[in-house]
N, C-alpha and C. Protein backbone atom coordinates (compact mmCIF):
# COMPACT_ATOMS: atom_id res chain seq x y z
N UNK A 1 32.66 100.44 30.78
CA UNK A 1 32.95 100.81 32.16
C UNK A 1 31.80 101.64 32.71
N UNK A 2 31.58 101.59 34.21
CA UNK A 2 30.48 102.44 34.85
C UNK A 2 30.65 103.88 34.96
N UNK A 3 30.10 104.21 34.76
CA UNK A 3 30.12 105.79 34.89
C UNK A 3 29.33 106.17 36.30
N UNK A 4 30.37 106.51 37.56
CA UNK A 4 29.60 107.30 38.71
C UNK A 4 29.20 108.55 39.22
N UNK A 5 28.63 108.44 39.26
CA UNK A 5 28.34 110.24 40.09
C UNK A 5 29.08 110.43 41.40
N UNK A 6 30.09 110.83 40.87
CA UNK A 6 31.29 111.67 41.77
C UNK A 6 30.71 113.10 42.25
N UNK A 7 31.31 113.01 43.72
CA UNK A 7 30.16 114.63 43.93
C UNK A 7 31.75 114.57 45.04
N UNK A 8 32.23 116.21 45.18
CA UNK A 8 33.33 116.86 45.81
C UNK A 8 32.64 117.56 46.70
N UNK A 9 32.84 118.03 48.06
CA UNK A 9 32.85 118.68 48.73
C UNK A 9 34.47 118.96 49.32
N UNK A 10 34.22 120.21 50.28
CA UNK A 10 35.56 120.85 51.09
C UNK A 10 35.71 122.28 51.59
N UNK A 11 36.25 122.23 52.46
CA UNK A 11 36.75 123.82 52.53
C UNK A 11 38.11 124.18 51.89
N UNK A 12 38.56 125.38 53.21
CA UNK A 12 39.99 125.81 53.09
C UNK A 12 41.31 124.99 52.91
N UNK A 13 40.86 124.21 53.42
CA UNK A 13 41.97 123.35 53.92
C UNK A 13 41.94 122.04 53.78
N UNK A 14 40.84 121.51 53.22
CA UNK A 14 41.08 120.08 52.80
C UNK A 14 39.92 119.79 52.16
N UNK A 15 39.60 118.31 51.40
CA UNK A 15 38.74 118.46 50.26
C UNK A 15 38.62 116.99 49.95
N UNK A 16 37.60 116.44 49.39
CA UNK A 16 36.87 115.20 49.41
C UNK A 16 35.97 115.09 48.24
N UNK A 17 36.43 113.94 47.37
CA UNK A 17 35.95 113.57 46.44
C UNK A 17 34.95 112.16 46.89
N UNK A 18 33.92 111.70 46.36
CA UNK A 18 33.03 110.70 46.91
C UNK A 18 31.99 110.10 45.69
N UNK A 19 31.82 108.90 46.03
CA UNK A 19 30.88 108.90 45.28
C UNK A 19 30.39 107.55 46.22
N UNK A 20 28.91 107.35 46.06
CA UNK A 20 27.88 106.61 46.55
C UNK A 20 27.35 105.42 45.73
N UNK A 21 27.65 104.12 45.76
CA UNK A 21 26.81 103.09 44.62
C UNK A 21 26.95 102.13 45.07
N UNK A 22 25.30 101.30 45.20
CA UNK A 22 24.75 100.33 45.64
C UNK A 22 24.95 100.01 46.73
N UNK A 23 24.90 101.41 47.67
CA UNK A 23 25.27 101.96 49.27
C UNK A 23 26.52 101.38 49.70
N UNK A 24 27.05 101.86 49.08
CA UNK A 24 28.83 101.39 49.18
C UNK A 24 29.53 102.75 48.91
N UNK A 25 30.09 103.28 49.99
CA UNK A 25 30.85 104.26 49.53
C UNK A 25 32.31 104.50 49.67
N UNK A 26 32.98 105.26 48.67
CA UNK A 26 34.41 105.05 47.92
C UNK A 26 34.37 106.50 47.98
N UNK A 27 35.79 106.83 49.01
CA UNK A 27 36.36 108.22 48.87
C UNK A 27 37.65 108.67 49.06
N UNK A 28 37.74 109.39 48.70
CA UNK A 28 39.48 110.10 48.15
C UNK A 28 39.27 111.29 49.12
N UNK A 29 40.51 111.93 50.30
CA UNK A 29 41.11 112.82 50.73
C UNK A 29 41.99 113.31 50.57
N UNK A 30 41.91 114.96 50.52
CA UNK A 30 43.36 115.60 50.13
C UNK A 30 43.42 116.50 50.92
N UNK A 31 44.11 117.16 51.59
CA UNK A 31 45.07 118.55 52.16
C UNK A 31 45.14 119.55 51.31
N UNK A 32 44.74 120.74 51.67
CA UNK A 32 45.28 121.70 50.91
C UNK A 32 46.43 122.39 51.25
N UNK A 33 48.05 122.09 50.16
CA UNK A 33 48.81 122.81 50.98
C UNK A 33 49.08 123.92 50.63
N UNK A 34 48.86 124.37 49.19
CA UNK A 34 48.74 125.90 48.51
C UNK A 34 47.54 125.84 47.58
N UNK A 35 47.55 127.19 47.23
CA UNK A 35 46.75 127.09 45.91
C UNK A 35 47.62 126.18 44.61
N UNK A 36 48.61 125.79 44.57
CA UNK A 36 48.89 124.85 43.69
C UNK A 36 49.43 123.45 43.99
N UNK A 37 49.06 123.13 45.42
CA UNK A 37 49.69 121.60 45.52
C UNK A 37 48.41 120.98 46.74
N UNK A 38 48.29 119.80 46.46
CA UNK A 38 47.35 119.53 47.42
C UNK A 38 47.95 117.52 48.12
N UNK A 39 47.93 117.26 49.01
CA UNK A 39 48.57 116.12 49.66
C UNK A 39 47.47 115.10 49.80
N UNK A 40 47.62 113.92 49.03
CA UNK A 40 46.26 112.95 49.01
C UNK A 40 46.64 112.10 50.43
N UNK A 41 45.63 112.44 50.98
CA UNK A 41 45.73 111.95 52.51
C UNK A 41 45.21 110.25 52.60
N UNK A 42 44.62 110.34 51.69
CA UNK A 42 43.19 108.62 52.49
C UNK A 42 42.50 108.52 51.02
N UNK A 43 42.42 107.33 50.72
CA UNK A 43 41.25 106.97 49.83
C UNK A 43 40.44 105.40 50.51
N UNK A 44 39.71 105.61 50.69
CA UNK A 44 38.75 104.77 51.33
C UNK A 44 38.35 104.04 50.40
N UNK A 45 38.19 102.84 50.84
CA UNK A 45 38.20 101.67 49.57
C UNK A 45 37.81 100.81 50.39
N UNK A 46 36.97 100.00 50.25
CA UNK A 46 36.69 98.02 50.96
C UNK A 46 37.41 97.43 50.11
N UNK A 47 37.81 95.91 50.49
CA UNK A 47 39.24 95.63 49.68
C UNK A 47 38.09 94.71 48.95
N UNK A 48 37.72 94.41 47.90
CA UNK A 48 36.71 93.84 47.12
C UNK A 48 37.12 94.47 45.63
N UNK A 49 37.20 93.77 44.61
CA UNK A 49 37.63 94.79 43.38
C UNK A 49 36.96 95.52 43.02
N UNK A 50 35.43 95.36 43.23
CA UNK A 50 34.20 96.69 42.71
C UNK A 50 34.74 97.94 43.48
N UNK A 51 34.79 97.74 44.76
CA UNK A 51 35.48 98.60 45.37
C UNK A 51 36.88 99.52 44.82
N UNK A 52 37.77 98.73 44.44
CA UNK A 52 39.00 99.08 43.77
C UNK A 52 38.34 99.54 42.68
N UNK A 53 37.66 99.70 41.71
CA UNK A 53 37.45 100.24 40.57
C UNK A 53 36.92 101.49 40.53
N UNK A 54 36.03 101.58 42.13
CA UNK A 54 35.29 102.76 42.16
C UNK A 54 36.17 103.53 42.60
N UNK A 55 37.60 103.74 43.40
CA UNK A 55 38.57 104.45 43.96
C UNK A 55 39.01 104.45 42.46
N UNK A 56 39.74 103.78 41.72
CA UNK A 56 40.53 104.27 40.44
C UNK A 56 40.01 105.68 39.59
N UNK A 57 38.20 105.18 39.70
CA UNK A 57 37.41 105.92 39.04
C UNK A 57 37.49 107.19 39.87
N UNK A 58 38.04 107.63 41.19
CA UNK A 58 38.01 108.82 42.08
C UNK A 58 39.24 109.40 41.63
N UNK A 59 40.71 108.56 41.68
CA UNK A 59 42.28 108.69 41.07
C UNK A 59 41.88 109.83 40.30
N UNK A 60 40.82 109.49 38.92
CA UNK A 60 41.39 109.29 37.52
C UNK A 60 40.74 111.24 37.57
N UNK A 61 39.23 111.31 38.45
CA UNK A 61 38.41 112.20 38.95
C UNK A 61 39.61 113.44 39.17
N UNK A 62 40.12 113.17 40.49
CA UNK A 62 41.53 114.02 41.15
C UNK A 62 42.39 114.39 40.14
N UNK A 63 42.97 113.54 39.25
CA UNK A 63 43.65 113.91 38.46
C UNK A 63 43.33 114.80 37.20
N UNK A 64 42.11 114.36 37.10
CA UNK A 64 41.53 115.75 36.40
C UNK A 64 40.81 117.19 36.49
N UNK A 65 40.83 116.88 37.77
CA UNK A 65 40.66 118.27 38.32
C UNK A 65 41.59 119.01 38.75
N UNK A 66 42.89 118.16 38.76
CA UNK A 66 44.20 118.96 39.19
C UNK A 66 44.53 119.60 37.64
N UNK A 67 44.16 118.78 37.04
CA UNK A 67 45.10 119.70 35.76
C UNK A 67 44.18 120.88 35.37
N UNK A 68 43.11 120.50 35.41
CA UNK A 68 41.73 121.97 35.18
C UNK A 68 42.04 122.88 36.15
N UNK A 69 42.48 122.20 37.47
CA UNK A 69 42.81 123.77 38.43
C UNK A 69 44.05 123.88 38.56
N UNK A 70 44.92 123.37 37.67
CA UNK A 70 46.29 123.75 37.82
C UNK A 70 47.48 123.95 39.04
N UNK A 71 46.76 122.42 40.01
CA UNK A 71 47.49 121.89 41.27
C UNK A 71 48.42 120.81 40.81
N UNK A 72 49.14 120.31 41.59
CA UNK A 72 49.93 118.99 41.89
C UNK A 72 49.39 118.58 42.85
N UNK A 73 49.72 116.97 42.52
CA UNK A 73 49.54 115.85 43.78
C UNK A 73 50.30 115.79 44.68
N UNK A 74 50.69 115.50 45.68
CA UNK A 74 51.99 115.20 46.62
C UNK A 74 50.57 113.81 46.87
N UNK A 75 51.43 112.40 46.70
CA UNK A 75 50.73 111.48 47.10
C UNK A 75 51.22 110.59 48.57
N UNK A 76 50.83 111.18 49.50
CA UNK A 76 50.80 110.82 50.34
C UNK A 76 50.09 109.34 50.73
N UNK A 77 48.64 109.15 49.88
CA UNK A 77 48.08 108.07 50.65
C UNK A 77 48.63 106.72 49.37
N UNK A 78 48.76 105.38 49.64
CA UNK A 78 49.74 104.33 49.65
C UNK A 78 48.42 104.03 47.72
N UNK A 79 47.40 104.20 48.08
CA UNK A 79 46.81 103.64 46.63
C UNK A 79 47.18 104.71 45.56
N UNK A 80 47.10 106.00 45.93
CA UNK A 80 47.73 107.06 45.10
C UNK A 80 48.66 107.25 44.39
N UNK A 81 49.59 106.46 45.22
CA UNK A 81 50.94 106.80 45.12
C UNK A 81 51.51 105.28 44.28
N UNK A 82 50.52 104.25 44.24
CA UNK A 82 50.74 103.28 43.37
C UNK A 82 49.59 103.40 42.05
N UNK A 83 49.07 103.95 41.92
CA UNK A 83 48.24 104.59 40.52
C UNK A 83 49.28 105.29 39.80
N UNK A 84 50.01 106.22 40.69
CA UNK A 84 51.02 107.50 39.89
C UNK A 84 52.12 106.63 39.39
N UNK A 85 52.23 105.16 39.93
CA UNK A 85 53.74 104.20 39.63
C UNK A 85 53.28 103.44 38.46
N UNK A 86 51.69 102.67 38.28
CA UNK A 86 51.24 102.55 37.52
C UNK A 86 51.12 103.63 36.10
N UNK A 87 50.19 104.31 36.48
CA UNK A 87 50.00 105.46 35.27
C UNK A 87 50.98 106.67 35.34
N UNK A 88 52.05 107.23 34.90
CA UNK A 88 53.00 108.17 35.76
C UNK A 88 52.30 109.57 34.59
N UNK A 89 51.54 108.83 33.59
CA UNK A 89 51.26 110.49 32.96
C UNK A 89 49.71 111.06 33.87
């Protein structure tokens, strides 16, 4: 599997995971609604499966930075929320 360079930016209040390849870009939005829960708003995806792989590869990103910073998901956006139905750990 590819390994991307995922790069996060954000403020107070909301926060963006991204990554850039073969000028195609794939990104994940979240809400901040406390310091321990954050609401995945949008993941930006072209419907192409390279595309889909590079959003999974953002999922898998989010999800590990929630458990390192000790947030929850509230999955708001529709690919999120079928990753979490897929993978529920």
């Amino acid at each position: 599997m590819h390994t991307f360079d995922i790069q996060r930016e954000g403020g107070n209040a909301y926060g963006r995971l991204f990554l850039i390849h073969e000028g195609s870009e794939a990104e994940f939005t979240f809400s901040i609604l406390s310091p321990h829960s954050r609401i995945t708003d949008h993941a930006g995806v072209a419907r192409c499966a390279a595309q889909h792989r590079r959003c999974a590869c953002l999922v898998e990103q989010v999800v590990s930075v929630a458990r390192a910073e000790e947030w929850t998901i509230v999955p708001l956006c529709s690919f999120v929320y079928s990753q979490r139905a897929k993978h529920p750990e």
